[in-house]
Protein backbone atom coordinates (compact mmCIF):
# COMPACT_ATOMS: atom_id res chain seq x y z
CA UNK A 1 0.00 0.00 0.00
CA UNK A 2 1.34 3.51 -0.73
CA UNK A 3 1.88 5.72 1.75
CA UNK A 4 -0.31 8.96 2.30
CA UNK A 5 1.68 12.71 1.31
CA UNK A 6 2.91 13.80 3.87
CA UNK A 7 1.81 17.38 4.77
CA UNK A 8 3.58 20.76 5.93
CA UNK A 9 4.08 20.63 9.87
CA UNK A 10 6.22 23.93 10.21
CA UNK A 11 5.59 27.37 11.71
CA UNK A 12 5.35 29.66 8.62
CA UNK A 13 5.68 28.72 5.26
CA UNK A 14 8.60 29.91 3.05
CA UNK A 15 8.92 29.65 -1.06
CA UNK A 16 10.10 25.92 -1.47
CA UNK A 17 7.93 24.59 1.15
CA UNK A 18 4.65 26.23 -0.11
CA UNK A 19 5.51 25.12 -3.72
CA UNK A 20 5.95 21.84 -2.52
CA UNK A 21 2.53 21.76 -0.53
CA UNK A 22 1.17 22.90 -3.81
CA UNK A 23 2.89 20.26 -5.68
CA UNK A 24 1.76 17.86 -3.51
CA UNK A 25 -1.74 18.89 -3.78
CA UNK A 26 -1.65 18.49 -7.82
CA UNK A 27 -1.45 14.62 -7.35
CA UNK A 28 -4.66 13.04 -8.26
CA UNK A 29 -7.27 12.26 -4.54
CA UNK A 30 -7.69 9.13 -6.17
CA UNK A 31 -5.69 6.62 -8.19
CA UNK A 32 -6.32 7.33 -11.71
CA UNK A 33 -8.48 10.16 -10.92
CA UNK A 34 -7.61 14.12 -11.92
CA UNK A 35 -6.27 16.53 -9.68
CA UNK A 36 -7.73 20.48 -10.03
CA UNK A 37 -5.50 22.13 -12.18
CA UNK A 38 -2.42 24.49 -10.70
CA UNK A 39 -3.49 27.92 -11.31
CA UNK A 40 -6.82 26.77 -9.15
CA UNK A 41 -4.58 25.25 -6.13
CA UNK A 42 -1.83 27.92 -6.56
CA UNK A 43 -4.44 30.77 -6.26
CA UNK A 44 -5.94 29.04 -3.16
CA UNK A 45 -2.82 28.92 -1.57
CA UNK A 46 -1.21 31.91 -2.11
CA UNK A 47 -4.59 33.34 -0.95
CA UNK A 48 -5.11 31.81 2.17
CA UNK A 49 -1.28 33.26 2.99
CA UNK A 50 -2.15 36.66 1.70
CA UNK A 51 -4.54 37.07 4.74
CA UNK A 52 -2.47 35.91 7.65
CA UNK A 53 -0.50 37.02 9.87
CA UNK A 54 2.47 35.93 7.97
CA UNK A 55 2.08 36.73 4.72
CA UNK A 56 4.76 35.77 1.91
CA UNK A 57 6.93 38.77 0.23
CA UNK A 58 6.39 39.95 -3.32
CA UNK A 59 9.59 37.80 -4.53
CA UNK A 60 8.97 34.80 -2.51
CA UNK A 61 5.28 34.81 -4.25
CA UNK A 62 6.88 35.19 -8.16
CA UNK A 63 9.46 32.10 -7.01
CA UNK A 64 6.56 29.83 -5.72
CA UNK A 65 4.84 30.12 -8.77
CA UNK A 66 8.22 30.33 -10.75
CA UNK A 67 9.10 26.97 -9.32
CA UNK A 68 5.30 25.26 -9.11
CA UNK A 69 5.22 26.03 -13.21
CA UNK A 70 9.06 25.43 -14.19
CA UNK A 71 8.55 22.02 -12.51
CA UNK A 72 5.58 20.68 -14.27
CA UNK A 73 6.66 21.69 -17.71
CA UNK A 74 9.82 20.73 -17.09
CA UNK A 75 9.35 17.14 -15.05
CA UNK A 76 10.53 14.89 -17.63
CA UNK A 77 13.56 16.70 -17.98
CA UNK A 78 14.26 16.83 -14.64
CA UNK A 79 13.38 12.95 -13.93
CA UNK A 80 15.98 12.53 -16.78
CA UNK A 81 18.71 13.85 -14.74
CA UNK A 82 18.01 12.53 -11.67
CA UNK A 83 16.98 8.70 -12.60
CA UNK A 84 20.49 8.01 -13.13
CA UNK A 85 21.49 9.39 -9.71
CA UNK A 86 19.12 8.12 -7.63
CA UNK A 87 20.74 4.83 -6.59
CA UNK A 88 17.21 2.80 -5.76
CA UNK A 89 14.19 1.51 -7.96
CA UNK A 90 12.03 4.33 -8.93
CA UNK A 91 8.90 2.46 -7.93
CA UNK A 92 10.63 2.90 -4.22
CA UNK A 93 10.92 6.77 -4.04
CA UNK A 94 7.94 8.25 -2.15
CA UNK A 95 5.76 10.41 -4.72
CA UNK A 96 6.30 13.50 -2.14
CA UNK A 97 10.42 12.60 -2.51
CA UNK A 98 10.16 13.01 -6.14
CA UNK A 99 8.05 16.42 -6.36
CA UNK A 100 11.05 17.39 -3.64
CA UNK A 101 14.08 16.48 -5.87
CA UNK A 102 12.13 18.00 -8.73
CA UNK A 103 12.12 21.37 -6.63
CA UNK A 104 15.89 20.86 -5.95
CA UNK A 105 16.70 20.31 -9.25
CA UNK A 106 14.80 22.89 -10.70
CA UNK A 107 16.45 25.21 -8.83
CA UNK A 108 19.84 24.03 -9.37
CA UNK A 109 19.50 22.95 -13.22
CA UNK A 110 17.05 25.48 -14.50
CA UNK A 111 16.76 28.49 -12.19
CA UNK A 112 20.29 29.60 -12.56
CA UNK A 113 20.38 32.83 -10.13
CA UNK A 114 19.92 30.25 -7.12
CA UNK A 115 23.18 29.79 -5.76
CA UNK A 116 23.39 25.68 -5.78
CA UNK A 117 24.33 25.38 -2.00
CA UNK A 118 21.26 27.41 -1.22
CA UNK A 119 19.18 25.29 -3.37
CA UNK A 120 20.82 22.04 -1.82
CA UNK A 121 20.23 23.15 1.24
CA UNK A 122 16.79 24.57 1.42
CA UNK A 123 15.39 21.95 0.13
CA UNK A 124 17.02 18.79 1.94
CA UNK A 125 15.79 21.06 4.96
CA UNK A 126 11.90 20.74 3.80
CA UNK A 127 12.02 16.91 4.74
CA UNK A 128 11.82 17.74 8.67
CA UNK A 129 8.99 20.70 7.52
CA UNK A 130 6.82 17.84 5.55
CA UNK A 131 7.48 15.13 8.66
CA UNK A 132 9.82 12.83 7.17
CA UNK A 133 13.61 13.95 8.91
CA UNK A 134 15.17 10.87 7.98
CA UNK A 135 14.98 12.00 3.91
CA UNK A 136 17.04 14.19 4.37
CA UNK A 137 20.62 12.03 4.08
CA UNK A 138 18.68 10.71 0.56
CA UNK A 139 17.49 14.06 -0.90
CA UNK A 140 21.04 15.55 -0.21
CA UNK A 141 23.43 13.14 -1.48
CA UNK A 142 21.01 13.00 -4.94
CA UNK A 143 21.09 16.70 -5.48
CA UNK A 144 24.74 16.95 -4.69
CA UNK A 145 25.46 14.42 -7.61
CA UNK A 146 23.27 16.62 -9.57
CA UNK A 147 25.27 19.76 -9.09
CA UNK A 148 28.38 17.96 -10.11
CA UNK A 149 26.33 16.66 -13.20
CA UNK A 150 26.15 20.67 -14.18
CA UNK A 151 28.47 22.70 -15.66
CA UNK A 152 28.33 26.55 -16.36
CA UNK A 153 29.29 26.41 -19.82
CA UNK A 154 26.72 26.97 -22.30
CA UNK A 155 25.98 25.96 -26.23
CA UNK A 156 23.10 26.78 -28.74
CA UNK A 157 23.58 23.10 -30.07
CA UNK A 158 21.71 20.07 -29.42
CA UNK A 159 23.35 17.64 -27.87
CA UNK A 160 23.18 14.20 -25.13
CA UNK A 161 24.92 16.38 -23.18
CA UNK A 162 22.76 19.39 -23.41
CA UNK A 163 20.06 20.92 -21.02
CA UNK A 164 17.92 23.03 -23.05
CA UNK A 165 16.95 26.18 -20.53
CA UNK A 166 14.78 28.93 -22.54
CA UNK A 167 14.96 31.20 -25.75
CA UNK A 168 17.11 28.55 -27.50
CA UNK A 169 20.37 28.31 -24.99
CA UNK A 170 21.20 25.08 -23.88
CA UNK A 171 23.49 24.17 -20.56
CA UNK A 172 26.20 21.74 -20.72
CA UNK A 173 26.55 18.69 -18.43
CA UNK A 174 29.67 16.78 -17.41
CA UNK A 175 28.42 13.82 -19.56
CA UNK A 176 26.01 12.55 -21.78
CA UNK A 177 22.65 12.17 -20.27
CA UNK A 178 19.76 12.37 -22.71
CA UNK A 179 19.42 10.56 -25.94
CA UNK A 180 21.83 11.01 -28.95
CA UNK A 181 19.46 13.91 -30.91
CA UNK A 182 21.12 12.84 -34.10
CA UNK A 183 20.66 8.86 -33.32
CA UNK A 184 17.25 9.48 -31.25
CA UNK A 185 15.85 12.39 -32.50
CA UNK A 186 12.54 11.47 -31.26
CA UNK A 187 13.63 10.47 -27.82
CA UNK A 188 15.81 13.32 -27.37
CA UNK A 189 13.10 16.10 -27.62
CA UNK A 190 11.29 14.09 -25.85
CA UNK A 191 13.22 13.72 -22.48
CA UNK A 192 14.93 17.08 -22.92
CA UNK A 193 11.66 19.31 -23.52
CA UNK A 194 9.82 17.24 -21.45
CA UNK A 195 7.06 16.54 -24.07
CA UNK A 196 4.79 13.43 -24.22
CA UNK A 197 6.97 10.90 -26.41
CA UNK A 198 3.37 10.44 -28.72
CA UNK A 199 3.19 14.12 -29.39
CA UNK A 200 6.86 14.39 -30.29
CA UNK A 201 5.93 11.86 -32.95
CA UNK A 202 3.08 13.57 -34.47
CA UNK A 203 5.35 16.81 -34.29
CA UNK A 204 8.46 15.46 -35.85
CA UNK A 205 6.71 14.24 -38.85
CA UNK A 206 5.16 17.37 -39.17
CA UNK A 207 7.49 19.79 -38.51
CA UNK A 208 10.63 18.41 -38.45
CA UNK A 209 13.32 18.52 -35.91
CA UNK A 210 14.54 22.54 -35.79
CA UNK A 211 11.20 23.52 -35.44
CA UNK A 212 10.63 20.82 -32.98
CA UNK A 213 13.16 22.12 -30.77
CA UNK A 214 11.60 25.58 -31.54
CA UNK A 215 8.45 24.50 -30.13
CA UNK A 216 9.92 22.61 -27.52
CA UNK A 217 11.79 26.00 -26.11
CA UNK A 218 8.58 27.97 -25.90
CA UNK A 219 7.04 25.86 -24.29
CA UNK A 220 9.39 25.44 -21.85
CA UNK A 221 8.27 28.73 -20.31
CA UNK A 222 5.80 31.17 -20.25
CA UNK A 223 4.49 33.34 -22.54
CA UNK A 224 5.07 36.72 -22.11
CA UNK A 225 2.36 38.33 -20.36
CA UNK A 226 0.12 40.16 -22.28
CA UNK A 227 -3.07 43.01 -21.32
CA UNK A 228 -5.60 43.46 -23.63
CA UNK A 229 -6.70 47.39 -22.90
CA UNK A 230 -10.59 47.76 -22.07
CA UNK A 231 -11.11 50.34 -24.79
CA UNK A 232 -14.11 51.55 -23.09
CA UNK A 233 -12.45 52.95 -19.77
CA UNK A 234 -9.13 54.20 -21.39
CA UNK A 235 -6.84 54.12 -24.31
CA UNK A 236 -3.75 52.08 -24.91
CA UNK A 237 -1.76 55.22 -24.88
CA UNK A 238 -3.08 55.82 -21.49
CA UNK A 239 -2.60 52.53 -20.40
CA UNK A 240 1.31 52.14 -21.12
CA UNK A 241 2.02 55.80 -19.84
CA UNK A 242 0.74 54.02 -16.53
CA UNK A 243 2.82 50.95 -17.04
CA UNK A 244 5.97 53.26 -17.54
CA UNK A 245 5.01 55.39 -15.33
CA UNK A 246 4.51 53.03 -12.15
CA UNK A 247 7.90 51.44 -13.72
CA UNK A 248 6.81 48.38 -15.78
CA UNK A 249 8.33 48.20 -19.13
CA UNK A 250 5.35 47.51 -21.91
CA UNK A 251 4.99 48.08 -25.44
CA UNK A 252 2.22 47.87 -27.54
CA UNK A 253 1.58 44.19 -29.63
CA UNK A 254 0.20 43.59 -32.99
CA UNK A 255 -3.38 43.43 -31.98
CA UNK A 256 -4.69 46.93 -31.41
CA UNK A 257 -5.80 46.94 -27.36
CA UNK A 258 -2.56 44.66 -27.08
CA UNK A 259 0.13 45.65 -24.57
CA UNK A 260 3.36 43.31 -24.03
CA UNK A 261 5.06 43.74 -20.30
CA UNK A 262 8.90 42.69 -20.80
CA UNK A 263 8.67 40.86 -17.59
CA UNK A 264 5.90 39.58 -15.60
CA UNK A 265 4.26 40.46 -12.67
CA UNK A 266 1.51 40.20 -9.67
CA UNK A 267 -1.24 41.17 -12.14
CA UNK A 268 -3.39 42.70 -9.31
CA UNK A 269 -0.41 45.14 -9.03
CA UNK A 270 -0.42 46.34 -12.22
CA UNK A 271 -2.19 49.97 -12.58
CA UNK A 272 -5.65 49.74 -13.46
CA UNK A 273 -6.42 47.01 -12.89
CA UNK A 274 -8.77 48.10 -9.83
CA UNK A 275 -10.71 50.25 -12.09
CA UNK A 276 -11.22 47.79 -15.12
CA UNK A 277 -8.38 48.98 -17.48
CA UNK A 278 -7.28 45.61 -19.07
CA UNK A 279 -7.90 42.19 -18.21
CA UNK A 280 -4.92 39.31 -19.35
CA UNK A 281 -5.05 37.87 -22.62
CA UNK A 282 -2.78 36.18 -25.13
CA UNK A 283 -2.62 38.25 -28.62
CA UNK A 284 -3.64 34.85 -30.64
CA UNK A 285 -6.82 34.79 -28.46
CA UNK A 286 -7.61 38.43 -29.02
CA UNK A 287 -7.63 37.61 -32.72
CA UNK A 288 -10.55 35.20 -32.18
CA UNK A 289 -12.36 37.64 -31.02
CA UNK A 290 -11.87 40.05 -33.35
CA UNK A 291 -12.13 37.13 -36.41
CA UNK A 292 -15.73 37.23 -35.26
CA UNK A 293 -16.45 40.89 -35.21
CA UNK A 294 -19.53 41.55 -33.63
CA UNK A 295 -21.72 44.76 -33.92
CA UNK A 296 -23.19 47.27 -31.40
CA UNK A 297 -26.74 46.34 -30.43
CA UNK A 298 -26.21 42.11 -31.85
CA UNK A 299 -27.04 39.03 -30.25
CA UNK A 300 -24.32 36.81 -29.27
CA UNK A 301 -23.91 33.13 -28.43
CA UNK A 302 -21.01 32.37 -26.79
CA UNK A 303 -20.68 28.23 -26.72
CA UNK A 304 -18.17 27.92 -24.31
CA UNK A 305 -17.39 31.27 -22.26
CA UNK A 306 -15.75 30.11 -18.99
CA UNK A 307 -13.33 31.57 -17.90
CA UNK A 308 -14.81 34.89 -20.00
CA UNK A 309 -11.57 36.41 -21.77
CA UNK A 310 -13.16 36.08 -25.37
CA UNK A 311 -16.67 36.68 -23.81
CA UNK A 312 -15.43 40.23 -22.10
CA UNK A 313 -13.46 40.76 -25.40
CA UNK A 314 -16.90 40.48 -27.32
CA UNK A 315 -18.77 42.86 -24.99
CA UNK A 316 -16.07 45.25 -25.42
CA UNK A 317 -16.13 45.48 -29.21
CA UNK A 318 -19.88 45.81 -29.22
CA UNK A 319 -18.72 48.94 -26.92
CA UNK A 320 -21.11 47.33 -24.06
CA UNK A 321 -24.46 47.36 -26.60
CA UNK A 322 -26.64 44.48 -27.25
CA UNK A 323 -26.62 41.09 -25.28
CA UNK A 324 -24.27 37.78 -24.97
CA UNK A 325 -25.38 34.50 -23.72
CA UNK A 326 -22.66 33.38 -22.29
CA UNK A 327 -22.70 29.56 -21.54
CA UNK A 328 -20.99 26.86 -20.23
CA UNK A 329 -20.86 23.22 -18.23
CA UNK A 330 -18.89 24.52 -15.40
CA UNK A 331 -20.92 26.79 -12.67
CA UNK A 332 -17.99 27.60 -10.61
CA UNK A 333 -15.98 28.51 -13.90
CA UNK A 334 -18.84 30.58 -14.75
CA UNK A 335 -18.75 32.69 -11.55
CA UNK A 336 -15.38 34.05 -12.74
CA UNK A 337 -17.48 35.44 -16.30
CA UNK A 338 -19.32 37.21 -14.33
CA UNK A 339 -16.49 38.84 -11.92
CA UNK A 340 -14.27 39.43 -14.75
CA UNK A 341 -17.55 41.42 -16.51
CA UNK A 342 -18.09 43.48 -13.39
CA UNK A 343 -14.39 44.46 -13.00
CA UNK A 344 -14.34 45.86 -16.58
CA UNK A 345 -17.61 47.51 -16.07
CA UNK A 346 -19.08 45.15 -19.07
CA UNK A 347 -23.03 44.64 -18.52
CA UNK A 348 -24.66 43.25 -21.49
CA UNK A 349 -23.30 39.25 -20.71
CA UNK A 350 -25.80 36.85 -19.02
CA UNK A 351 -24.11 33.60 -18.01
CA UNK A 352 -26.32 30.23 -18.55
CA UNK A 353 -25.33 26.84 -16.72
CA UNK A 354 -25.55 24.31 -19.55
CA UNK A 355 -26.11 20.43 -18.65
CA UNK A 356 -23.19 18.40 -19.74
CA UNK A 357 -23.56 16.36 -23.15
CA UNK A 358 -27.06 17.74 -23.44
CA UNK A 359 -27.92 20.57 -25.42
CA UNK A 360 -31.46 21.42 -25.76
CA UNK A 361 -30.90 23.85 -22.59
CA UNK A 362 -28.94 26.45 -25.18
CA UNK A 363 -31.03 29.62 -24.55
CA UNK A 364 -33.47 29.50 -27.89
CA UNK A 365 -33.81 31.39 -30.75
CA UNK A 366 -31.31 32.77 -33.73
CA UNK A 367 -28.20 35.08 -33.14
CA UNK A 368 -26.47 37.28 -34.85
CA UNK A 369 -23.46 36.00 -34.12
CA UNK A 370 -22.01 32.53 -32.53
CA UNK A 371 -18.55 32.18 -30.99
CA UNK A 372 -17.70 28.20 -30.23
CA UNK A 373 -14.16 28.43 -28.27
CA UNK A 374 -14.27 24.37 -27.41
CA UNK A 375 -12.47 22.41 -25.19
CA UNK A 376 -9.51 21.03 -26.65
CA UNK A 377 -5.63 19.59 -26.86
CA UNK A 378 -4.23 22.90 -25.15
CA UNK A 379 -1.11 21.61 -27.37
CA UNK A 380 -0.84 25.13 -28.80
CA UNK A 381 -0.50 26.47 -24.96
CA UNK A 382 1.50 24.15 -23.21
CA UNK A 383 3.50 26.32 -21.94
CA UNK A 384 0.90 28.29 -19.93
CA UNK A 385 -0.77 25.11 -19.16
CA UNK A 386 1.60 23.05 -18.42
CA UNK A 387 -0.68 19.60 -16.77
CA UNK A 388 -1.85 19.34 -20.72
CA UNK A 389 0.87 17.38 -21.29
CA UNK A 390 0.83 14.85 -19.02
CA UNK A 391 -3.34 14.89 -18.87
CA UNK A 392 -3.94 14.30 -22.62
CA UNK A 393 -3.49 10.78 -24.30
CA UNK A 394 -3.63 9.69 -27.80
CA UNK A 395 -6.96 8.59 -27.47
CA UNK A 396 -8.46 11.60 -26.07
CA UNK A 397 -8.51 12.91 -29.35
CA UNK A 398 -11.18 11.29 -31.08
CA UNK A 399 -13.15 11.98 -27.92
CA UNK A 400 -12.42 15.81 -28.38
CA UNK A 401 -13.24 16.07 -31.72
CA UNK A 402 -16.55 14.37 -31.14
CA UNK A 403 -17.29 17.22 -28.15
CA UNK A 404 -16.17 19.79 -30.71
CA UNK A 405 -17.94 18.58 -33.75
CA UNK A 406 -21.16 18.38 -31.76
CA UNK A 407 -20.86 21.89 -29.96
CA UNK A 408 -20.20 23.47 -33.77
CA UNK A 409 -23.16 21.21 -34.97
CA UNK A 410 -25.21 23.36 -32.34
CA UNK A 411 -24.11 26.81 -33.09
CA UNK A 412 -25.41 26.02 -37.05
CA UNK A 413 -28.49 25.41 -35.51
CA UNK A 414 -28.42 28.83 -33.67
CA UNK A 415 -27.34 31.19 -36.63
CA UNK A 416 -29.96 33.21 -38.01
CA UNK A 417 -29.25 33.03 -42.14
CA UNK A 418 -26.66 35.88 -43.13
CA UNK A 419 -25.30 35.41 -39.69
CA UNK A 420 -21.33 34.31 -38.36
CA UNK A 421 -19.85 31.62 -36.97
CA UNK A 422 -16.29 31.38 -35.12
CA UNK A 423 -14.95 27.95 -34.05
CA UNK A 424 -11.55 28.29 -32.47
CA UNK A 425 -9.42 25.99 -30.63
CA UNK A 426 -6.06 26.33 -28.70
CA UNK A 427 -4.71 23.57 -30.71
CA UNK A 428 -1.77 22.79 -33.02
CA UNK A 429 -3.61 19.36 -34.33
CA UNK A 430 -5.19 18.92 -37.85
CA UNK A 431 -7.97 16.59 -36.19
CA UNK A 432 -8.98 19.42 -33.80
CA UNK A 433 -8.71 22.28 -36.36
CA UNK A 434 -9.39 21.74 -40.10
CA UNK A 435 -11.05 18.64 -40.24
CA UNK A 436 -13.41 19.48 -37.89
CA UNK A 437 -14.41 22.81 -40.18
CA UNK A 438 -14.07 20.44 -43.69
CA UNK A 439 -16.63 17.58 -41.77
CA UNK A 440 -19.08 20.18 -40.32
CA UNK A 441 -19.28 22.10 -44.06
CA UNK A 442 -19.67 19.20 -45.65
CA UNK A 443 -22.73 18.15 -43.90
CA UNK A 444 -24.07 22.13 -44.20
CA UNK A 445 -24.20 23.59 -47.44
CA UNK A 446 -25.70 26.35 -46.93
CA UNK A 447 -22.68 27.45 -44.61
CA UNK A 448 -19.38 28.80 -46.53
CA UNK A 449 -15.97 28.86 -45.22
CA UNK A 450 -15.08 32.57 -45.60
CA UNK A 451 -11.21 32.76 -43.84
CA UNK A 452 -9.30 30.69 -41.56
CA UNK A 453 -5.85 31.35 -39.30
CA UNK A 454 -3.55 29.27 -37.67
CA UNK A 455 -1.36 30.92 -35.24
CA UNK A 456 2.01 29.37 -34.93
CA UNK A 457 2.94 28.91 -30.45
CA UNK A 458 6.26 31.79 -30.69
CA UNK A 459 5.23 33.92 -34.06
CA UNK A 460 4.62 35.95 -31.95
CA UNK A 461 2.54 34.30 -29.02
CA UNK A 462 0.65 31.63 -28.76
CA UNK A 463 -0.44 28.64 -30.88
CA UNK A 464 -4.65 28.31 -31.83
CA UNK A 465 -7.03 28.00 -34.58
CA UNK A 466 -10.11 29.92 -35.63
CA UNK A 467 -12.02 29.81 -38.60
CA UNK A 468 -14.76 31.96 -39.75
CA UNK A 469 -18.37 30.22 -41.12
CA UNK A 470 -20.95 32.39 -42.81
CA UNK A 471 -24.70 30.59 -43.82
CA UNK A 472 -26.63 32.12 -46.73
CA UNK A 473 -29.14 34.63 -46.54
């Protein structure tokens, strides 16, 4: 029988141990089962601190959620350095001692402004904080093999003996650890990008190995963070004289209410935020949005609203005139529609609780306009979601594109004739994207395809789908 996590028994909570609680907490309650996802748990936690007596410090919160996100994008890199150091079966390493080496060697391997004795150190010290004292001979020796393993020298090269780190640099080691690249190519991104080996595969015979690796580097971090301006209570211009004002450094993106920070932040922080001056969003998603193009004074069906940054987007181009039915399966995801609506001072969205795999409770009639964002892959956003990767199987596919078939089945039901359709994904895969859009025309002639984009995940932010379905007058 496997032994229960253990939990934090300290005083006051520092960085590593919080991250670690967190990390903890992402483990499934059940075997098999699925855990919440992090942004839910790390929000939670960080919250609960935020209103005690002991609150965490500004730079202690960025490396929590620094380390929590760096370590599940980046665990099958890191379980490739460590297997060969840990000097037991894997099967007999406690889950929690693995999500602790992972912290140590994220730190040490990836998080190079953490002096490694520090990192060592700190963590080998959260076995006593999480109950189990005698780990603490284990964790160090493995993490002091591991800083001998690294070596400051750094190539832009692929290589066995090669860490990739971010924006295309790679770390050397002291010997080969991951798969020959030139051998293995496969295998290689694979352990050292810490993708699913059965995605790599689809990828590599798509794209090839460079832009592979490409792919593989942006997702190995996050995205930069990107405001989309709420037009309605100021301009861009004002916005970023804020930003540079209050002493973040922004410029404006492609899309026009787009503004890129050069580093990221607390987002509550951020000026304006308070009073409704731009809410987060990804430039490829603003595009969706704006592929759809509704009108002042139009109905709207929005499919699949939660968590409401297309929905808000919508509202905001119709400069706050008409109505949106905002739907979705999720109540509690729902909720956060509505807050985010009320923060930006948006009022024509009503939100409407849909029944899952049922969809006669769609609020009735025609609309002008239908947006269907569905559920999907994620495997155009892996880097800001990083439990997509290990959540998603090969087989979950054909269940997606069932769901997504079926949800854009329902919004040609909803059109009114002359009226537009959006289906948009977050995807990279064919399946998900096109041939959904070829099966769904084919069955609907009176719909035509009028334009389609595929943003590429780096050129210049994230990867998606939308395409754009008109029916006949």
């Amino acid at each position: 029988m496997k032994r229960a996590l253990p939990t934090f028994r300290g005083r006051r909570h520092n960085a590593r141990s919080l991250a670690l609680q967190i990390l903890l907490a992402c483990h499934p309650p059940v075997p098999g089962g699925k855990s919440e996802f992090v942004q839910e748990i790390l929000d939670r936690q960080l919250g609960a601190l935020t209103g005690s007596s002991r609150p965490l410090a500004d730079a202690d919160r960025r490396l929590v959620t620094q380390l929590v996100y760096g370590i599940l994008r980046r665990r099958g890199t890191l379980r490739a350095l460590l297997q060969p150091l840990v000097k037991r079966p894997a099967h007999r390493v406690e889950a929690w001692l693995w999500d602790a080496l992972y912290l140590g060697a994220c730190q040490l391997a990836l998080l190079t402004h953490i002096p490694a004795h520090a990192a060592v150190h700190e963590t080998v010290e959260l076995a006593p904080s999480f109950g189990r004292p005698g780990a603490r001979g284990f964790l160090n020796g493995v993490l002091r093999r591991l800083s001998e393993l690294l070596t400051d020298e750094h190539t832009t090269t692929a290589a066995a003996d090669a860490l990739p780190l971010e924006h295309g640099a790679y770390r050397r080691l002291a010997r080969p650890v991951f798969p020959d690249p030139t051998a293995h190519p496969q295998q290689y991104l694979a352990a050292a990008f810490s993708l699913p080996d059965w995605l790599v595969q689809r990828w590599l015979t798509r794209y090839g190995f460079e832009e592979c690796c490409r792919l593989g580097f942006w997702f190995a971090g996050p995205a930069p963070l990107t405001l989309r301006c709420q037009p309605l209570r100021c301009s861009r211009e004002q916005l970023l004289t804020a930003l540079h004002d209050a002493g973040y450094a922004a410029e404006s993106g492609e899309h026009p209410q787009a503004i890129r920070l050069h580093e990221p932040g607390p987002v509550r922080a951020l000026p304006g935020y308070a009073d409704g001056w731009f809410s987060v969003q990804d430039e490829s998603a603003m595009r969706v949005g704006s592929a759809l193009a509704p009108e002042p004074g139009e109905t709207i069906l929005d499919l699949c609203a939660a968590p409401g940054g297309k929905t808000t987007h919508l509202a905001e181009l119709m400069h706050n005139t008409g109505r949106i039915a905002a739907c979705d399966v999720d109540e509690h995801r729902l909720q956060t529609v509505a807050a985010l609506a009320q923060r930006l001072g948006l009022t024509i969205i009503e939100t409407h609780c849909l029944r899952k795999e049922h969809d006669t409770d769609v609020p009735s009639g025609l609309f002008d306009r239908v947006l269907v964002d569905v559920p999907c892959s994620n495997s155009g956003v892996l880097g800001k979601r990083p439990e997509a990767r290990w959540r998603l199987q090969p087989s979950d596919l054909r269940h997606l594109v069932e769901l997504q078939t079926r949800l854009l089945r329902t919004a040609v039901e909803r059109i009114r004739p002359g009226g537009v359709i959006v289906y948009s994904t977050c995807s990279i895969e064919p399946e998900e994207n096109q041939q959904v859009i070829e099966k769904v025309l084919k069955d609907n002639p009176d719909l035509r395809l009028e334009a389609t984009e595929d943003a590429v995940p780096g050129r210049p932010a994230d990867g998606g789908f939308w395409a754009r379905l008109r029916r006949n007058e």
